[in-house]
Protein backbone atom coordinates (compact mmCIF):
# COMPACT_ATOMS: atom_id res chain seq x y z
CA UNK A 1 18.24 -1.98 5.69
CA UNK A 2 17.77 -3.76 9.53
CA UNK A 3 19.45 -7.41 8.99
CA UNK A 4 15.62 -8.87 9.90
CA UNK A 5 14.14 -7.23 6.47
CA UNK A 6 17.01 -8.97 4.92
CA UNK A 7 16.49 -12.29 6.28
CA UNK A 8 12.52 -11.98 5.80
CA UNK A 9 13.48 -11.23 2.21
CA UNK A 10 15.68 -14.04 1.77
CA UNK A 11 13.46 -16.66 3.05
CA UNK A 12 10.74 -15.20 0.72
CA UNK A 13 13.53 -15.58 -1.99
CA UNK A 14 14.14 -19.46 -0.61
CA UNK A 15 10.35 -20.59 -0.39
CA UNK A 16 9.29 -18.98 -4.07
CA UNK A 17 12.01 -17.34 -5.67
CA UNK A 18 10.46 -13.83 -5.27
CA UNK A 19 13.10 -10.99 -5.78
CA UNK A 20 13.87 -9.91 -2.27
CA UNK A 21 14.64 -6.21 -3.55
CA UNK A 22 10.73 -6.19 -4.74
CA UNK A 23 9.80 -7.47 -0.66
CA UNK A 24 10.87 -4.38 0.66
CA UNK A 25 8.24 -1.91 0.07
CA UNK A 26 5.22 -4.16 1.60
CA UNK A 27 7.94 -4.82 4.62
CA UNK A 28 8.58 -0.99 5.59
CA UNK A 29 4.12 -0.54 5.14
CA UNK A 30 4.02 -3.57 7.67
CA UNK A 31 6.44 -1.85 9.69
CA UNK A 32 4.87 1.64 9.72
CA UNK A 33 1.76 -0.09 10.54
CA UNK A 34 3.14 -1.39 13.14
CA UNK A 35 4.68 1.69 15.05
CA UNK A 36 1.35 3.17 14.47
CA UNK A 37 0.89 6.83 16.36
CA UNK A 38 3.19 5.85 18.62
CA UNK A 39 6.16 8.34 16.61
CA UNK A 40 5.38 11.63 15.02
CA UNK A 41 7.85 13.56 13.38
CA UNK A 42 8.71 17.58 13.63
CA UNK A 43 10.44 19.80 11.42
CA UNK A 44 10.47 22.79 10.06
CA UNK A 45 10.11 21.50 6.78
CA UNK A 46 6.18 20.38 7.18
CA UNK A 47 3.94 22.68 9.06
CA UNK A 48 2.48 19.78 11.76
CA UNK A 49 3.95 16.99 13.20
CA UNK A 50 3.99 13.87 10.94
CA UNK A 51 2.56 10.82 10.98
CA UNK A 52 2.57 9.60 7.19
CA UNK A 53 1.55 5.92 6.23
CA UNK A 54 3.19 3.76 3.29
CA UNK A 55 0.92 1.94 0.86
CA UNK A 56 2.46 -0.80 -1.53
CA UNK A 57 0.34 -3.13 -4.47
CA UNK A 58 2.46 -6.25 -5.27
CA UNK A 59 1.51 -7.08 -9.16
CA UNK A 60 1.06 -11.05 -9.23
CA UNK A 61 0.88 -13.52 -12.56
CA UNK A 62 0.66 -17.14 -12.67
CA UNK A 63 0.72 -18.24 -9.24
CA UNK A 64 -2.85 -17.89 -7.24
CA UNK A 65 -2.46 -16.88 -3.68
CA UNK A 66 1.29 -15.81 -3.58
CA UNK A 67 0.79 -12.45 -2.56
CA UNK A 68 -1.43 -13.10 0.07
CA UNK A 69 0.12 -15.91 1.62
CA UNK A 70 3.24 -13.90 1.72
CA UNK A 71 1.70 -10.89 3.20
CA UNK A 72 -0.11 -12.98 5.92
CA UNK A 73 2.94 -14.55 7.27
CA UNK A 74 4.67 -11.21 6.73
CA UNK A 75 2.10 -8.94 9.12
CA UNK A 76 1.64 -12.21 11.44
CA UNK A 77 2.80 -10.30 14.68
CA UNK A 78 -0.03 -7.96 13.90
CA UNK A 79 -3.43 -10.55 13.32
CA UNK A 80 -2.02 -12.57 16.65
CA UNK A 81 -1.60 -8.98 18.98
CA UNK A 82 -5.86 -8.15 17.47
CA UNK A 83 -6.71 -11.61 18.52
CA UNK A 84 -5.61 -10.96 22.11
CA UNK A 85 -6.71 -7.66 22.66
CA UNK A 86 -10.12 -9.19 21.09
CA UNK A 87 -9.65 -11.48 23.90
CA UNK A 88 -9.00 -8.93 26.59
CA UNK A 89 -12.05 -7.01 25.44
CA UNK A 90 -13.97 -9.92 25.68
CA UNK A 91 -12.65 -10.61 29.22
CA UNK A 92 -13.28 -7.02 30.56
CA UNK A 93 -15.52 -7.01 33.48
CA UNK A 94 -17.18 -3.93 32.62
CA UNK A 95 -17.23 -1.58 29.67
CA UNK A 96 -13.88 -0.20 29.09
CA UNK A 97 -15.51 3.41 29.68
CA UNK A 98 -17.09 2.67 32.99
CA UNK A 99 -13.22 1.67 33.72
CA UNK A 100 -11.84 4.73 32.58
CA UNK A 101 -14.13 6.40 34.17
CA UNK A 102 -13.52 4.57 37.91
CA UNK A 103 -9.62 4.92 37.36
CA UNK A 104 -10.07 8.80 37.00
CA UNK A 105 -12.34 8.67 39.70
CA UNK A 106 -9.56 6.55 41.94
CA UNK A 107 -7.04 8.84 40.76
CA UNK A 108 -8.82 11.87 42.08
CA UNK A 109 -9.98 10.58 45.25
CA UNK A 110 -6.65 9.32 46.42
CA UNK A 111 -5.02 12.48 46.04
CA UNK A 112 -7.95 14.95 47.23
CA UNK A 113 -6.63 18.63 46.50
CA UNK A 114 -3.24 17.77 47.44
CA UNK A 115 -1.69 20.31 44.74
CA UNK A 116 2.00 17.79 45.45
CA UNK A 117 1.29 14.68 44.17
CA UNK A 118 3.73 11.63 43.98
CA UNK A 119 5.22 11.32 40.42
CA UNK A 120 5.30 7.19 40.57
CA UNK A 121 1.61 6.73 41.67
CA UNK A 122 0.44 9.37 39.53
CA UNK A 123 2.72 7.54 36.71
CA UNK A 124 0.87 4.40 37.82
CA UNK A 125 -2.46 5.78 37.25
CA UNK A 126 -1.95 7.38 33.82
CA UNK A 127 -0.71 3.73 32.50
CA UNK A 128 -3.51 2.09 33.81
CA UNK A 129 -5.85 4.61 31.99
CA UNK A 130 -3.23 4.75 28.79
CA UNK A 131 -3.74 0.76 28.93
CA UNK A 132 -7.51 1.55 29.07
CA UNK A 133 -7.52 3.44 26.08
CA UNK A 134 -5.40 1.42 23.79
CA UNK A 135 -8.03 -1.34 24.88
CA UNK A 136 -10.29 1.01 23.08
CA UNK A 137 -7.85 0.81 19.66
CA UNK A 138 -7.98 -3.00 19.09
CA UNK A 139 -7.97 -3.11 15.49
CA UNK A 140 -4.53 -3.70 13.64
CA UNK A 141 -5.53 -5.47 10.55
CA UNK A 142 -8.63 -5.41 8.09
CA UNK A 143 -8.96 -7.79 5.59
CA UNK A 144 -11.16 -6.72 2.34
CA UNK A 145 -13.37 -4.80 4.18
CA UNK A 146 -16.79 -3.25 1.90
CA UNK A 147 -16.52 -0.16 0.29
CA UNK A 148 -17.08 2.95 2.50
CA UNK A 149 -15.88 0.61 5.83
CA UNK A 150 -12.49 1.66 5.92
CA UNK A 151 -12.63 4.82 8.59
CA UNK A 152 -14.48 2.71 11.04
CA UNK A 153 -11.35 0.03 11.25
CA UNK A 154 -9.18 3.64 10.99
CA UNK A 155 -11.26 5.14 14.35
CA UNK A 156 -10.77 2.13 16.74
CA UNK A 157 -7.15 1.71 15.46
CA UNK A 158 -3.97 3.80 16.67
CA UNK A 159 -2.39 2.07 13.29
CA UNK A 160 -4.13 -0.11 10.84
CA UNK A 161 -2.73 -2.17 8.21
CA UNK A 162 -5.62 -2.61 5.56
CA UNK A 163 -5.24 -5.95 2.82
CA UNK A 164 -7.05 -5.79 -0.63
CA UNK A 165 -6.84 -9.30 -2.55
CA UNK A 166 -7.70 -8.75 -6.62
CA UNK A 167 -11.28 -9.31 -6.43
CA UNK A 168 -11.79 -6.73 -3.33
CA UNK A 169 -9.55 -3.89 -4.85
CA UNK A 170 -11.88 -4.75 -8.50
CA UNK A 171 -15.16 -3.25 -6.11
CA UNK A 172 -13.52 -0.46 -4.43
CA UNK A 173 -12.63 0.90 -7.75
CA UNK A 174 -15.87 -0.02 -8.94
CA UNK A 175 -18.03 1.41 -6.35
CA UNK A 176 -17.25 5.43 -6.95
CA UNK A 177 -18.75 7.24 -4.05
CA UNK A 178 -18.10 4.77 -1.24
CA UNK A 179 -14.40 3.66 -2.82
CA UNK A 180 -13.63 7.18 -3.48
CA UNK A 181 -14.26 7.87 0.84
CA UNK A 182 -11.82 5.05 1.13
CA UNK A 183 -9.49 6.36 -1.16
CA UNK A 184 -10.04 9.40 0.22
CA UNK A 185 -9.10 8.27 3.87
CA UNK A 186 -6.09 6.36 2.34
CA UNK A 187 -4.30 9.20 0.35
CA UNK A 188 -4.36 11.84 3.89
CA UNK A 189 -2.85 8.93 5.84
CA UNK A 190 -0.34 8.65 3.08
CA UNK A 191 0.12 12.51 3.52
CA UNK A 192 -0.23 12.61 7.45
CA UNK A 193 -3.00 14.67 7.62
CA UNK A 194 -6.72 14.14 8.93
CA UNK A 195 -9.48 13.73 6.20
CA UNK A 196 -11.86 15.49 5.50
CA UNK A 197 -15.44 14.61 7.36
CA UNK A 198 -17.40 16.16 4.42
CA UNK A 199 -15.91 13.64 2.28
CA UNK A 200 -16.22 10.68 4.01
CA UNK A 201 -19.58 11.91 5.31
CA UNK A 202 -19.38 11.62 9.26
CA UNK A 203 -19.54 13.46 11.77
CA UNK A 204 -15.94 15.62 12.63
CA UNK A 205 -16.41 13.87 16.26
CA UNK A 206 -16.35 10.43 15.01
CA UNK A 207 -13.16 11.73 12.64
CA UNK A 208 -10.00 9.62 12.27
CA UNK A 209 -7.28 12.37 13.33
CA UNK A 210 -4.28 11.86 11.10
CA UNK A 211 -4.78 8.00 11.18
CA UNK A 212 -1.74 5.55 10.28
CA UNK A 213 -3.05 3.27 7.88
CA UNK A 214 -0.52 1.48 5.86
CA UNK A 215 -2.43 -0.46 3.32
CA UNK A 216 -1.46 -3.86 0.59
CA UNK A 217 -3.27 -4.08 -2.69
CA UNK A 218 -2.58 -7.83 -4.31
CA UNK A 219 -3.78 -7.41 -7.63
CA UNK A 220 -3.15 -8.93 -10.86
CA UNK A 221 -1.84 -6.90 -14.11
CA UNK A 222 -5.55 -5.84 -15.12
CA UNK A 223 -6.69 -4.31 -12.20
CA UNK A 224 -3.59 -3.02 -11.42
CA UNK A 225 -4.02 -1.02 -14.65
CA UNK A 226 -7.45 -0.11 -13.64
CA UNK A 227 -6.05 1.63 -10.21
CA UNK A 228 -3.33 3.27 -12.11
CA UNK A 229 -5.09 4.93 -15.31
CA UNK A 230 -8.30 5.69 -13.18
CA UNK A 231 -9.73 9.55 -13.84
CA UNK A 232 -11.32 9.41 -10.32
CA UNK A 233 -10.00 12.58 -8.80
CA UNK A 234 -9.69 10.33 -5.03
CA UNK A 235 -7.98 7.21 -6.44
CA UNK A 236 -5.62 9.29 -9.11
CA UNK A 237 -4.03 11.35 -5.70
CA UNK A 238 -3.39 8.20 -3.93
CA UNK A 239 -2.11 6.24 -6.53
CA UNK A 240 0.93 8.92 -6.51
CA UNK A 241 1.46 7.36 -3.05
CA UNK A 242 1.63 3.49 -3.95
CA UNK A 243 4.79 1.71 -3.57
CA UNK A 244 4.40 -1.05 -6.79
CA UNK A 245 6.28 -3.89 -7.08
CA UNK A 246 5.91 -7.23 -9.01
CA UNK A 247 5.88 -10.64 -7.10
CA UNK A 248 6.53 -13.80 -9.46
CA UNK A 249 7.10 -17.22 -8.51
CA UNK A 250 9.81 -19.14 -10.18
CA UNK A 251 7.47 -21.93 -10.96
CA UNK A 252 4.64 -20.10 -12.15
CA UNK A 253 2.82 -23.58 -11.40
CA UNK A 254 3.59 -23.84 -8.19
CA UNK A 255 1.25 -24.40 -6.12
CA UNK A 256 0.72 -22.56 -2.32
CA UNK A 257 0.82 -25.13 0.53
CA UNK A 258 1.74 -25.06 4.17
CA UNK A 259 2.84 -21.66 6.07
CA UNK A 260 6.36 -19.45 5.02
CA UNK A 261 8.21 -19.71 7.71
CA UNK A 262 8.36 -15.99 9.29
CA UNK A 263 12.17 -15.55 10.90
CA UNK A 264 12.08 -15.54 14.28
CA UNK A 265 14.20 -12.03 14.38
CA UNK A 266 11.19 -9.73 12.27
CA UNK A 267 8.31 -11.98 14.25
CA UNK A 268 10.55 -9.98 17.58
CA UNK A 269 10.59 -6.84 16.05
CA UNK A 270 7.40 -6.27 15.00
CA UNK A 271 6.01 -7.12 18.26
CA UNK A 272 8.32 -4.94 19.90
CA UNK A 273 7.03 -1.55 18.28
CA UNK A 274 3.34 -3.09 19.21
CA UNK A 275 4.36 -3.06 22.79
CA UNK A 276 6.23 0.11 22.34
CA UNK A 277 3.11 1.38 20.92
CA UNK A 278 0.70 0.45 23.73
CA UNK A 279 3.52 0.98 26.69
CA UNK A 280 4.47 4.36 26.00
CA UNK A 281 3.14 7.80 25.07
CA UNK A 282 3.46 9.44 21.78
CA UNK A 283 7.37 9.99 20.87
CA UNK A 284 8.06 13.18 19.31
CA UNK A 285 10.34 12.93 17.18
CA UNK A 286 13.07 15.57 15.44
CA UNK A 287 15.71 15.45 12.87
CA UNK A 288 19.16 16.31 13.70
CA UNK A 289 20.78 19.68 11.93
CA UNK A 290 22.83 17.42 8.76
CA UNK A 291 19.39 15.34 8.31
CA UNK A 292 16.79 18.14 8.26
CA UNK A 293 19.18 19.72 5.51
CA UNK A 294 19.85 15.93 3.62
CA UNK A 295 16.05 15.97 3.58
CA UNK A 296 15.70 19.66 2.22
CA UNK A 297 18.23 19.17 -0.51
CA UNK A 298 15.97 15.80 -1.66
CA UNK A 299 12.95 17.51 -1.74
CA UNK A 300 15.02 20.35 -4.03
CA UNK A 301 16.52 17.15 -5.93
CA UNK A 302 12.62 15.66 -6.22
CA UNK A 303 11.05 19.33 -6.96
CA UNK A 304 13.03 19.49 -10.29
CA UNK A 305 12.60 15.68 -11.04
CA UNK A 306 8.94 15.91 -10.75
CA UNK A 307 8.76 19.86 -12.05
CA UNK A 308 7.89 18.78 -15.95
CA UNK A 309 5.82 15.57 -14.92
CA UNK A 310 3.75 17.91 -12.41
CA UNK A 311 3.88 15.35 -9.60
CA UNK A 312 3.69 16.81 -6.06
CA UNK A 313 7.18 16.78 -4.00
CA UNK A 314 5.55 16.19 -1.26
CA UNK A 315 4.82 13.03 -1.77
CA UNK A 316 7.97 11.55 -1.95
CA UNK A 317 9.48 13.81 1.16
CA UNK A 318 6.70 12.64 3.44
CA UNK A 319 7.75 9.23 2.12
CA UNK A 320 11.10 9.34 2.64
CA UNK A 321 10.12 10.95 6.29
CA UNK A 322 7.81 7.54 6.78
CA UNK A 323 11.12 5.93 6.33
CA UNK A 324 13.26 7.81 8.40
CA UNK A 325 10.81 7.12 11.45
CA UNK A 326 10.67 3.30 10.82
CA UNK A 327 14.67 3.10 10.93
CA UNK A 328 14.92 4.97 13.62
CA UNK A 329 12.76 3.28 15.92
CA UNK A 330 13.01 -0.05 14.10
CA UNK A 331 16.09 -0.56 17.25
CA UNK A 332 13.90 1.43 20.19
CA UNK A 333 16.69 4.51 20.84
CA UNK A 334 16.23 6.25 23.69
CA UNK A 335 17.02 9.11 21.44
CA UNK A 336 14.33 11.25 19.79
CA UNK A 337 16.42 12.76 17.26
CA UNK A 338 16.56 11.04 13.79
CA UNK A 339 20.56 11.14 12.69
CA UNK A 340 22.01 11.77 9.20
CA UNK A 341 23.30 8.38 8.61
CA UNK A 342 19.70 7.32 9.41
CA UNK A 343 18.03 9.78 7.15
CA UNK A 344 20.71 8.67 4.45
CA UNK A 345 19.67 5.19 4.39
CA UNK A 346 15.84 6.47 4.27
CA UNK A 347 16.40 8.42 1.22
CA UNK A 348 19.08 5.62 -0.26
CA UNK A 349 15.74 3.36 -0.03
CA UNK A 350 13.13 5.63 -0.77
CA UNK A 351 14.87 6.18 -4.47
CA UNK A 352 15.56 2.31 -4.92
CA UNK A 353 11.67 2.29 -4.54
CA UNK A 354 10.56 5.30 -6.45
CA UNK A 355 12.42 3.66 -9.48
CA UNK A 356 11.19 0.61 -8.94
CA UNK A 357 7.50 1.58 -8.77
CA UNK A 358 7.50 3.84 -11.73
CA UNK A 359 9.60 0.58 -13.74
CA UNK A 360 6.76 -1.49 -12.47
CA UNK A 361 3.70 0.86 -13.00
CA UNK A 362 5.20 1.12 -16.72
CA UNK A 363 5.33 -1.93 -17.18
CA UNK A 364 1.42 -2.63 -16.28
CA UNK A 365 0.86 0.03 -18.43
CA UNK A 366 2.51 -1.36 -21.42
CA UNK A 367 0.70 -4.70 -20.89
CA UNK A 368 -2.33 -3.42 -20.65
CA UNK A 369 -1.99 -1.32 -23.91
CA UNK A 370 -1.13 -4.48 -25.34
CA UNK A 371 -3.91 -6.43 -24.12
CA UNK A 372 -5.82 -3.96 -26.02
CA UNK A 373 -4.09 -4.04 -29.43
CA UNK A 374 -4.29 -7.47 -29.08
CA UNK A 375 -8.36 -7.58 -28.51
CA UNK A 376 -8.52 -5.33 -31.15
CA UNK A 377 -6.22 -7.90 -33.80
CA UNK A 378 -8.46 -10.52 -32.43
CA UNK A 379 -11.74 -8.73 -33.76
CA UNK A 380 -9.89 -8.22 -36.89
CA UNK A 381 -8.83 -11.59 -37.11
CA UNK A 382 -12.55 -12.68 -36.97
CA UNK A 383 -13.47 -9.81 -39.97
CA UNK A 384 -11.14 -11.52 -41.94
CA UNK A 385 -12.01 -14.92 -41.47
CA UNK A 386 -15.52 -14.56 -42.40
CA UNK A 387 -14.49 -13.71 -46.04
CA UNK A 388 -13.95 -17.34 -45.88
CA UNK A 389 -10.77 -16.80 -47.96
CA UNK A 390 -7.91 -14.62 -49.41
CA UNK A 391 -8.51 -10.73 -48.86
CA UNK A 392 -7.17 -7.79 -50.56
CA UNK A 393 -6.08 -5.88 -47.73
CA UNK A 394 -8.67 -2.82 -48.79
CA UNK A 395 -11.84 -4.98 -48.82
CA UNK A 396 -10.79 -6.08 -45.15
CA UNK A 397 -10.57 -2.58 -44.05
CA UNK A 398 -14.03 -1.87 -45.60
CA UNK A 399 -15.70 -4.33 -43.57
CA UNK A 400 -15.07 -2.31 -40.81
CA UNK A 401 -16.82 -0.21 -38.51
CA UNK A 402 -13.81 2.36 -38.82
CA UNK A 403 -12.75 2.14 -42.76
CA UNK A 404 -9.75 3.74 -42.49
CA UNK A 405 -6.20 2.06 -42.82
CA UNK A 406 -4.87 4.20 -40.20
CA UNK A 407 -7.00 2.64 -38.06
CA UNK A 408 -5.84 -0.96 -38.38
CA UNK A 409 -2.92 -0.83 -39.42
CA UNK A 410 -1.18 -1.62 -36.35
CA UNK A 411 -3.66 -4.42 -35.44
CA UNK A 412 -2.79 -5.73 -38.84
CA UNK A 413 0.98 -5.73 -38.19
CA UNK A 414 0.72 -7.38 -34.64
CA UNK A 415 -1.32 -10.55 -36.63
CA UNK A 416 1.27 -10.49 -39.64
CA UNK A 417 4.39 -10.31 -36.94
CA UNK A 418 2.78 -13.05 -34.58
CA UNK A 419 2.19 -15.53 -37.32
CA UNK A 420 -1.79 -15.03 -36.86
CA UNK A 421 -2.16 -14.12 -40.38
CA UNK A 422 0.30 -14.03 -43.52
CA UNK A 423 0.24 -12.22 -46.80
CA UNK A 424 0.54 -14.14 -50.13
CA UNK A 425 2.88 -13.11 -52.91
CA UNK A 426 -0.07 -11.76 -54.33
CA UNK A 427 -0.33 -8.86 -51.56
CA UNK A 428 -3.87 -10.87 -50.18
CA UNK A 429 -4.16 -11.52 -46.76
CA UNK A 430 -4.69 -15.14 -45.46
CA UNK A 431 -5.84 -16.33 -41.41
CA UNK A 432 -3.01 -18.73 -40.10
CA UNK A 433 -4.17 -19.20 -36.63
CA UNK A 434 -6.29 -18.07 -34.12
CA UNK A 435 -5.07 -15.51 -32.08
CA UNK A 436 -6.30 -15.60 -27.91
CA UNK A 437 -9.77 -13.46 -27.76
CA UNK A 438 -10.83 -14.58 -31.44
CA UNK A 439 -13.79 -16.38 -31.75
CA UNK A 440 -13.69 -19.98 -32.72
């Protein structure tokens, strides 16, 4: 990867101790964020040009704050470029439309029907009405936005980068219809297509048209859980798309104060694909001959992978594409085709994160089903103290809703293994101490 994702990493590393291998995925969503529309991608391998976003959750424990206080300094370049064009909106001496509106007017006056016209000056016009309408697309970051809100930021943004703490990712799940637009609006940037208007319930004028919206979930284990075993049809297809990764202090005490210090070198770079972004025209981008077939043999490589889990390949080619487009302009080439060694290193890191996702998203799973077993030991903790005594292990399991040994049995093991309970030479069951969730 760029030497500036490496030093970001490392300073991450040096202020917390965070694993600068799990920084990576919520760098390259900053970064796609940041190029925006700016770089589309052709091929014969997708049937329209691309423009696919990245989306990363980083899984936090034990340290409140981390993950947003790291992803704040991280997408820094972005909140200070919205504050300015806020600014320069607030500034304008008319409404930007009226000025659109007199430039074209200019424009057309000053050349008449002249059928020649000067390349330069009619250059000079078209970047004073480009500069116009990226006035128009000030938005570059939302920050927990309400359910339902997110294709508003999306339509007066030529790339958003969208944060969810805990507590705001808890109501999007929770509110079904509007979360599900969101989600919605989320998994067809992921894909590079436009939404649909019928499911976010707008008019197809007013329609984001493939937006870029790169989006940051910090959430802890337990909702994390809840946004990966949802049955909602919306959030279940964009989950595919997340990037996980766990973030974990190493003082889990340690408490958040002052500002990371953001190398100077990413700060740059960042801001240079914003100016790219507003200076130039969209870049249409291609893939050289060796990359186009590097790409085709992954998605052959990710077709079998996924063939028995019945995950869609495209998912992780658009990916990898996402990644091919932020290396490639992560320098500003004047070249528009994407190289081999280029498209290498985008599929080198796309696996590095695929494995590290899936590690990460089985992981919350795990902990969650034990969070469960253990609830469940808890409440039969409590059936077993009431008897105010030695049980025979039959009379416990008839005091239950659910009579059956099957049942309990391995709630009964996970209190005999963790020293909650204990069973007496006499094959009678005895409370030790009070496992977390029990009552007192």
């Amino acid at each position: 990867m760029p030497g500036e994702f490496k030093q970001l990493a490392l300073e991450i590393e040096s202020s917390f101790g965070v694993a600068p291998d799990s920084v990576l995925g919520p760098e390259l969503v900053v970064a796609r964020a940041a190029i925006g529309q700016c770089s589309v991608l052709k091929s014969r391998l997708f049937g329209c040009a691309v423009t696919a976003s990245l989306s990363a959750a980083a899984v936090c424990e034990g340290t409140p704050g981390l993950a947003e206080h790291i992803v704040h300094a991280m997408s820094s370049p972005l909140w200070d470029e919205q504050e300015n064009r806020i600014d320069a909106l607030a500034n304008w001496p008319v409404p930007v439309e009226t000025a659109i509106q007199q430039t074209v007017d200019e424009r057309d006056s000053f050349f008449g029907e002249n059928s020649v016209r000067d390349p330069e000056i009619e250059r000079s016009f078209e970047l004073r009405i480009r500069a116009l309408r990226n006035a128009q697309k000030w938005q570059l970051v939302c920050e927990n936005i309400p359910a339902g809100a997110l294709w508003q930021c999306a339509a007066a943004s030529s790339g958003l980068f969208a944060i969810y703490s805990d507590r705001s990712l808890s109501r999007l799940l929770a509110a079904k219809a509007a979360g599900g637009r969101d989600f919605h609006l989320l998994m067809r940037a992921a894909q590079g297509r436009s939404p649909d208007p019928q499911a976010l319930k707008i008019p197809a004028d007013r329609l984001p048209v493939r937006p870029v919206v790169g989006c940051f979930f910090s959430c802890g284990q337990r909702t994390a859980a809840r946004l990966i075993t949802s049955v909602e049809p919306a959030v279940r297809d964009f989950t595919s798309h997340v990037l996980f990764c766990s973030w974990k202090a190493a003082n889990s005490s340690q408490q958040i104060t002052g500002r990371l210090r953001v190398p100077p070198a990413w700060y740059s770079r960042i801001s240079a694909l914003l100016e790219m972004r507003n200076s130039e025209k969209s870049r249409l981008l291609t893939l050289s001959k060796k990359a186009e077939e590097l790409l085709d043999q992954y998605a052959q490589e990710m077709g079998r992978a996924m063939l028995e889990k019945g995950e869609s390949v495209r998912c992780a080619v658009v990916q990898a594409t996402a990644i091919g487009i932020i290396l490639h302009e992560w320098n500003r080439p004047s070249a528009t085709q994407i190289s081999d060694d280029t498209m290498a290193r985008a599929l080198a890191a796309n696996r590095f994160l695929i494995d590290q996702s899936q590690t990460t998203a089985r992981l919350i799973i795990a902990g969650n089903e034990e969070r469960a077993l253990l609830a469940k030991a808890a409440s039969l903790w409590d059936t077993l103290q009431s008897f105010g005594g030695p049980v025979v292990e039959r009379e416990l399991y008839r005091s239950c809703a659910n009579n059956r040994k099957s049942a309990h049995s391995a709630e009964l093991d996970l209190l005999l293994k963790n020293g909650y309970a204990r069973r007496l030479e006499d094959g009678r069951l005895q409370i030790v101490s009070r496992p977390p969730g029990a009552r007192p």
